[in-house]
C-alpha atoms as a PDB file:
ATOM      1  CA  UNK A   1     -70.040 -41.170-107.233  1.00  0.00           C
ATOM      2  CA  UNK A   2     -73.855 -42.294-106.878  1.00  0.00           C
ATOM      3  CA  UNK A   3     -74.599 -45.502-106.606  1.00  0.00           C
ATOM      4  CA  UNK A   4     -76.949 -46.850-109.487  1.00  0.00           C
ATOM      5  CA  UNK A   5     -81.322 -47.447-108.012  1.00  0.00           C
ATOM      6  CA  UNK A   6     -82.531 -50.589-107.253  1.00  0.00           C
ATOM      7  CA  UNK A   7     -82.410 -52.737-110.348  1.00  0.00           C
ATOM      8  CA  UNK A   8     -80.321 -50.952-112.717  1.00  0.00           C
ATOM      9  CA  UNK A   9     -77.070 -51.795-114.151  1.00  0.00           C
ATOM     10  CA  UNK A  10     -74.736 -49.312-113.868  1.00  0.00           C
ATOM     11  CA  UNK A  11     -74.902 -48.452-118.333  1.00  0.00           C
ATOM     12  CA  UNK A  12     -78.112 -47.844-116.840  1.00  0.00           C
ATOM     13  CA  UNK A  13     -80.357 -50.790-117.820  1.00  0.00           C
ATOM     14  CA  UNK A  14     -82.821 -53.276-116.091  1.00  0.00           C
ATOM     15  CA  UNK A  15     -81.225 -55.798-113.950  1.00  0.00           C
ATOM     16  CA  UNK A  16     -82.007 -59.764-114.490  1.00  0.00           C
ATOM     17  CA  UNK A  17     -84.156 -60.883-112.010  1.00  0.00           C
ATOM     18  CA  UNK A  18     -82.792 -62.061-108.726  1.00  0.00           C
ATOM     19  CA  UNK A  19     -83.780 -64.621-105.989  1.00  0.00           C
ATOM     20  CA  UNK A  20     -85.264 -63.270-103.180  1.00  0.00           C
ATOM     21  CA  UNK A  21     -85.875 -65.457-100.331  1.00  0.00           C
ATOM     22  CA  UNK A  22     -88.910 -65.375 -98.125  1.00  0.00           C
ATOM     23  CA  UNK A  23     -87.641 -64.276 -94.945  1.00  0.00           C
ATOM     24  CA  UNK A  24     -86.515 -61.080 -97.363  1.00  0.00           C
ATOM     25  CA  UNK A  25     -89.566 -60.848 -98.338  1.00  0.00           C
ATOM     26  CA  UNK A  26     -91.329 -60.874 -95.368  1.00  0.00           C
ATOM     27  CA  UNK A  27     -88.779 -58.631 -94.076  1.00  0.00           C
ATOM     28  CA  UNK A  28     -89.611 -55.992 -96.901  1.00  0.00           C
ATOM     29  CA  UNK A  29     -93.247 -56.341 -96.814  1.00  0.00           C
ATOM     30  CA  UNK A  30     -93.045 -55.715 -92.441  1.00  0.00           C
ATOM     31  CA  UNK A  31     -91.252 -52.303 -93.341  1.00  0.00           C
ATOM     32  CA  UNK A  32     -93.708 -51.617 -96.199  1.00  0.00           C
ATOM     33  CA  UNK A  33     -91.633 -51.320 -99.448  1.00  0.00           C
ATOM     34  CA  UNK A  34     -93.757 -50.538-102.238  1.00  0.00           C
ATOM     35  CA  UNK A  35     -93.826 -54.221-104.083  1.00  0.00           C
ATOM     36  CA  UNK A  36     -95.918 -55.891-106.927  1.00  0.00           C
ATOM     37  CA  UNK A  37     -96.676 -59.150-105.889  1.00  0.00           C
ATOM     38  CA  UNK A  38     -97.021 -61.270-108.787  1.00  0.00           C
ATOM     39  CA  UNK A  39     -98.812 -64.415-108.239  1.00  0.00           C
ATOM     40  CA  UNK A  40     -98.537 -66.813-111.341  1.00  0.00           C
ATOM     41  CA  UNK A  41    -100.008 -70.116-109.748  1.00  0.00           C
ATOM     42  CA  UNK A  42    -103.451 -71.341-111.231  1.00  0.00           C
ATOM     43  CA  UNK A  43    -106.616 -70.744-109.872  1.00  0.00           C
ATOM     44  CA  UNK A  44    -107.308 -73.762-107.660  1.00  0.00           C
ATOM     45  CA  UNK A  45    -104.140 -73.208-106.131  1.00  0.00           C
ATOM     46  CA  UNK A  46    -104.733 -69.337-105.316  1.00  0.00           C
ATOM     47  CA  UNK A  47    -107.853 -70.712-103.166  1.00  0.00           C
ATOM     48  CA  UNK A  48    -105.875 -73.019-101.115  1.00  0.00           C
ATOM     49  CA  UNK A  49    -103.511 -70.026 -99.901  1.00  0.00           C
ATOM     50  CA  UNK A  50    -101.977 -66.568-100.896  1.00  0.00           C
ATOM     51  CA  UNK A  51    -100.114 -63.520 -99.866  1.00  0.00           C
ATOM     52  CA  UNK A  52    -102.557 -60.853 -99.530  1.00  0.00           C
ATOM     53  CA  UNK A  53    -102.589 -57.862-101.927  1.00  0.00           C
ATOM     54  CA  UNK A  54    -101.236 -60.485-104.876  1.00  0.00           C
ATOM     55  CA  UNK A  55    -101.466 -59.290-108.128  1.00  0.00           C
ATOM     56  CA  UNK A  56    -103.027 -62.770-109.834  1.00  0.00           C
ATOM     57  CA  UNK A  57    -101.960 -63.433-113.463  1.00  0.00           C
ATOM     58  CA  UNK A  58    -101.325 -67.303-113.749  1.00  0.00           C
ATOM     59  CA  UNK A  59     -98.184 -68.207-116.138  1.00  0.00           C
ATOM     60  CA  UNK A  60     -99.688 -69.325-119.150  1.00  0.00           C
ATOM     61  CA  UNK A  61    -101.926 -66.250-119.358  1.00  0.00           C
ATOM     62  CA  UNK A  62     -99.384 -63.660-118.612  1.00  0.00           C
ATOM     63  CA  UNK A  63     -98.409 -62.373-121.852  1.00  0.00           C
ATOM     64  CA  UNK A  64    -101.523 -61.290-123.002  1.00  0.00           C
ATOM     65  CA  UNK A  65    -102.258 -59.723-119.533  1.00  0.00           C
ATOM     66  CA  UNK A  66     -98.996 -57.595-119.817  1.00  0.00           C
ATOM     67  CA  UNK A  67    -101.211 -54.301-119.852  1.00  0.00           C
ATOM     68  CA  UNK A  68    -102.565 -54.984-116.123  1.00  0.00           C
ATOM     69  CA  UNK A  69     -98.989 -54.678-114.623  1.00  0.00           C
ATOM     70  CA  UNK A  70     -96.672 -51.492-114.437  1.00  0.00           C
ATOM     71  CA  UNK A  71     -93.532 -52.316-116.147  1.00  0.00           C
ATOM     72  CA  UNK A  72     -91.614 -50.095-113.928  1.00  0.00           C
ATOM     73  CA  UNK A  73     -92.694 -51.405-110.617  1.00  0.00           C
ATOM     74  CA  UNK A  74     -90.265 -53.402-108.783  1.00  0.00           C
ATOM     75  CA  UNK A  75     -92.000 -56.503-108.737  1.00  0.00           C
ATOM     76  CA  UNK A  76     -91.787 -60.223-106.911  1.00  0.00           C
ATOM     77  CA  UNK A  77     -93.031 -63.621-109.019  1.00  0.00           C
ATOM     78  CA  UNK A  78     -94.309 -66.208-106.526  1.00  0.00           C
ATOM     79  CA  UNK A  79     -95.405 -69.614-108.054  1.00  0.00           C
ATOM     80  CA  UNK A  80     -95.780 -72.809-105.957  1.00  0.00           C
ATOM     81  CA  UNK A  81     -91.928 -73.931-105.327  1.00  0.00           C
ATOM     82  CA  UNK A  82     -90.597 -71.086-107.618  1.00  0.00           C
ATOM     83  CA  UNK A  83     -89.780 -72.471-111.257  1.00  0.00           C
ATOM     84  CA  UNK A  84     -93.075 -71.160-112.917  1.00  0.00           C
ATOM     85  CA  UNK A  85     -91.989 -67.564-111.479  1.00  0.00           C
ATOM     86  CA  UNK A  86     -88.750 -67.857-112.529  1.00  0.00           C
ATOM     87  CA  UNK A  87     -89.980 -68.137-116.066  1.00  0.00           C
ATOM     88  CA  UNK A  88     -92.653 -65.290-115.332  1.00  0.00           C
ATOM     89  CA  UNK A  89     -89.626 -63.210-114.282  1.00  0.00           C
ATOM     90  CA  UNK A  90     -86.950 -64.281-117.259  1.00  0.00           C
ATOM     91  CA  UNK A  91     -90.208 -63.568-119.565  1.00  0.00           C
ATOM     92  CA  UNK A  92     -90.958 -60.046-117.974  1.00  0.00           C
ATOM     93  CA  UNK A  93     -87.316 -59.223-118.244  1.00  0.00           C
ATOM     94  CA  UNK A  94     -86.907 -60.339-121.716  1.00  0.00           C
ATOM     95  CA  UNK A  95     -89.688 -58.437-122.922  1.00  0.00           C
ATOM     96  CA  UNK A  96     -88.414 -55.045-121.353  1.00  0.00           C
ATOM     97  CA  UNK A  97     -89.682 -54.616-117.869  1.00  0.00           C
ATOM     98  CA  UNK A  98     -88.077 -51.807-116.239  1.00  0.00           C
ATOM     99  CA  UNK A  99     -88.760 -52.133-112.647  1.00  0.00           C
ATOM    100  CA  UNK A 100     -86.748 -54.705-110.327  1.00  0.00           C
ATOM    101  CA  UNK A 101     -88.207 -58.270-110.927  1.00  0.00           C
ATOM    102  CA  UNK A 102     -87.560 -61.047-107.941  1.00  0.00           C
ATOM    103  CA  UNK A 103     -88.117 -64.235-108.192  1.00  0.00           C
ATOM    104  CA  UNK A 104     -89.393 -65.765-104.904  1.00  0.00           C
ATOM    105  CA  UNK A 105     -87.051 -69.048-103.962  1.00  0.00           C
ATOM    106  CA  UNK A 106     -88.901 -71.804-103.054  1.00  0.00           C
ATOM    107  CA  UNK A 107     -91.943 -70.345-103.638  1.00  0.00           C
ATOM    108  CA  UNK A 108     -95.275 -70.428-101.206  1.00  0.00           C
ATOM    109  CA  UNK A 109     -93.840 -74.184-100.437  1.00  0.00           C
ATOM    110  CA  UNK A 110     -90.850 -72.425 -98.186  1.00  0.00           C
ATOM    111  CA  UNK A 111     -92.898 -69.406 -97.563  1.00  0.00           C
ATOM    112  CA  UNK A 112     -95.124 -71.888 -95.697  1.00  0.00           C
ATOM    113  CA  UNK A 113     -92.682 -73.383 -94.113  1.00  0.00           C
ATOM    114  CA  UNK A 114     -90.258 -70.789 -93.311  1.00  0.00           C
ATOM    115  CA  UNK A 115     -92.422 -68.021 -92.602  1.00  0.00           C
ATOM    116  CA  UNK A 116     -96.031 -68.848 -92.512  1.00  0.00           C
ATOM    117  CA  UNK A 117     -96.788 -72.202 -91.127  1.00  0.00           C
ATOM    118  CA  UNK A 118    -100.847 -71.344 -91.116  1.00  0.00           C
ATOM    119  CA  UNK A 119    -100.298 -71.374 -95.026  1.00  0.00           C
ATOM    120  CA  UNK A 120    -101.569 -74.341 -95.960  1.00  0.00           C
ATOM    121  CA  UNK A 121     -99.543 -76.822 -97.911  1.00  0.00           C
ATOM    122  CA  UNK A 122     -99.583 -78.776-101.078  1.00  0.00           C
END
């Protein structure tokens, strides 16, 4: 028996997002796994600090940017302490998004503080 891919159920359908912590992350991005990294934060907060290679779409703009992100692509939310891309992922998932979504815990907050201490704060 074969297990299911990343992010589907075993009937075959899209998984609901998960958490993914930022030492996972980080982990994932050091051995290069092909991720979307879906920044929802506004724009002020984008130039105070940011994961490079984001994908920038902040939250309230997202569903009429739908067309600039593959819907298969597994795919990490990252908001300020998490909550905003929580709802970015719930709202990618409820509209049919096929790839893995992951919502990052604690957002750039813990990333800073966990992983990145250079990343400023606020």
């Amino acid at each position: 028996m074969s297990a299911e891919p990343e992010g589907v159920t075993p009937e075959g359908e899209p998984e609901a997002p998960k958490p993914l912590a930022p030492a996972e992350l980080q982990a994932r991005l050091e051995r290069g796994d092909k991720l979307v990294l879906l920044d929802v934060r506004e724009d002020g907060e984008i130039a105070i600090g940011a994961l490079p290679g984001i994908t920038h779409i902040p939250l309230g703009e997202l569903s009429v940017r739908l067309t600039e992100l593959d819907l298969d692509a597994e795919t990490v939310c990252i908001c300020h302490h998490g909550v905003r891309s929580a709802h970015a992922a719930a709202a990618l998932f409820k509209i049919g998004f096929d790839g893995q979504l992951w919502n990052l815990t604690g957002g750039m907050d813990r990333w800073s503080t966990e992983v990145d201490p250079a990343m400023p704060r606020y």
